[in-house]
Protein backbone atom coordinates (compact mmCIF):
# COMPACT_ATOMS: atom_id res chain seq x y z
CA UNK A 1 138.61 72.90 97.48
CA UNK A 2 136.65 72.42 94.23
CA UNK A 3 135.92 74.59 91.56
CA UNK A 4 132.59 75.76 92.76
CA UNK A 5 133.48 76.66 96.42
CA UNK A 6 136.47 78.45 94.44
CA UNK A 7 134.15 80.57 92.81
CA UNK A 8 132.09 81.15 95.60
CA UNK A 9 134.59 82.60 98.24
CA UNK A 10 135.83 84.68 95.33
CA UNK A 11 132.62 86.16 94.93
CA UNK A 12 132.06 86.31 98.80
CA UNK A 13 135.48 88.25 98.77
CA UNK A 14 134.55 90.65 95.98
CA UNK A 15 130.96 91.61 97.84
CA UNK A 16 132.62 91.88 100.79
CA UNK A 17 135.06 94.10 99.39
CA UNK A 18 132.01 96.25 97.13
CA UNK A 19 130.34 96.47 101.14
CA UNK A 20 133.44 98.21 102.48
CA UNK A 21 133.65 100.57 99.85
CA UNK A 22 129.88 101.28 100.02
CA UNK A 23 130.11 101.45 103.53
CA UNK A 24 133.77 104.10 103.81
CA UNK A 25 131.80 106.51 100.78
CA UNK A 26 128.92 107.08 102.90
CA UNK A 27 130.94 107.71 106.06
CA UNK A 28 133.48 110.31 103.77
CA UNK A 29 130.10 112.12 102.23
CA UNK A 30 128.40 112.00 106.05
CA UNK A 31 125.27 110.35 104.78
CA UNK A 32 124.21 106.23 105.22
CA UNK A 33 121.62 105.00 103.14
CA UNK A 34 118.48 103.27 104.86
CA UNK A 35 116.62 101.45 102.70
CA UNK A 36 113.01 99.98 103.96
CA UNK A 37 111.75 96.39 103.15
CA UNK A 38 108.63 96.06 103.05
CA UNK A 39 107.20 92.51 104.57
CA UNK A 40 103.75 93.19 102.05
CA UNK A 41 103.36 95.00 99.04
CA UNK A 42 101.42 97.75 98.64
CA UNK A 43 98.70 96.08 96.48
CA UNK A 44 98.44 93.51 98.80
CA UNK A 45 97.91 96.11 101.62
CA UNK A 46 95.21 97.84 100.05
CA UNK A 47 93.50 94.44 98.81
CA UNK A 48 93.63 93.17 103.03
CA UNK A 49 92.14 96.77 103.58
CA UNK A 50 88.66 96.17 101.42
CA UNK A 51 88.32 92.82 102.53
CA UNK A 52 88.68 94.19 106.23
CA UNK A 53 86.30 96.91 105.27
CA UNK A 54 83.74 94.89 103.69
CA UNK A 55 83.73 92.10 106.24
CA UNK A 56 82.97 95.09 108.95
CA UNK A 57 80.25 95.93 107.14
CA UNK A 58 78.52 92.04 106.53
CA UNK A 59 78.92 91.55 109.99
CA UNK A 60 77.52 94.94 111.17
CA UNK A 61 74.56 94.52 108.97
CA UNK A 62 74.40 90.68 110.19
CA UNK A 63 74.28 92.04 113.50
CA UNK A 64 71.99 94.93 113.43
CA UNK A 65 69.42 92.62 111.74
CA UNK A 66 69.60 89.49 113.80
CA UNK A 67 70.65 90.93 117.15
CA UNK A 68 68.82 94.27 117.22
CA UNK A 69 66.03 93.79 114.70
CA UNK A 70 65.14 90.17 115.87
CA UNK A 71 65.50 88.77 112.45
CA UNK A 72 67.53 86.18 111.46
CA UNK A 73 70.62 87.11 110.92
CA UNK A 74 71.18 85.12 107.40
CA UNK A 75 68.60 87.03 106.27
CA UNK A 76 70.49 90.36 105.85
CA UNK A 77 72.54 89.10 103.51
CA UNK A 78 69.23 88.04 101.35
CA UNK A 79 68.36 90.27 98.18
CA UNK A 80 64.75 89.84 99.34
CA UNK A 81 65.11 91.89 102.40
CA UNK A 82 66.18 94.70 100.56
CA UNK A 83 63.59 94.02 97.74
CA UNK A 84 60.78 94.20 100.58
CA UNK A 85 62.54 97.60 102.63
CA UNK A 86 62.53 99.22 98.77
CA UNK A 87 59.43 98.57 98.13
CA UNK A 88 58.00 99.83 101.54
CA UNK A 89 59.75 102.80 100.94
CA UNK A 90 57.95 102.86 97.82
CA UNK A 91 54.96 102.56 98.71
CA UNK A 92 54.26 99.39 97.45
């Protein structure tokens, strides 16, 4: 065996060992432990959640103006459709 693969069943050993202990406390007290990975982090969760969110809404408004208003459907994304629906409601 060399030095390194020396070390490294020693500290297999030792965790090993720490496990056991961990593992006979909890059974003496009556409680285990249950800790919960998580596979994404919370940030990222509520980042994917806005993007979801505001691609639902681009394609709803892409939809709703090319399907059912016969328009082109590019064209709700345009400023100038809004500009023009403002300034009907205007009066202009």
């Amino acid at each position: 065996m060399t030095e390194e693969s020396k070390i490294s069943a020693r500290q297999q050993r030792r965790l090993e060992k720490e496990q056991e202990k961990a593992h006979e406390q909890a059974q003496q007290t009556g409680t285990t432990r249950w800790v919960q990975i998580r596979m994404f982090p919370i940030w990222l969760r509520i980042l994917l959640v806005i993007l979801i969110l505001a691609g639902a809404a681009i394609t709803g408004l892409m939809f709703g103006y090319g399907v059912l208003g016969d328009g082109e459907p590019k064209d709700a994304l345009k400023w100038d459709t809004y500009q023009h629906i403002i300034d009907i409601k205007d009066g202009k």
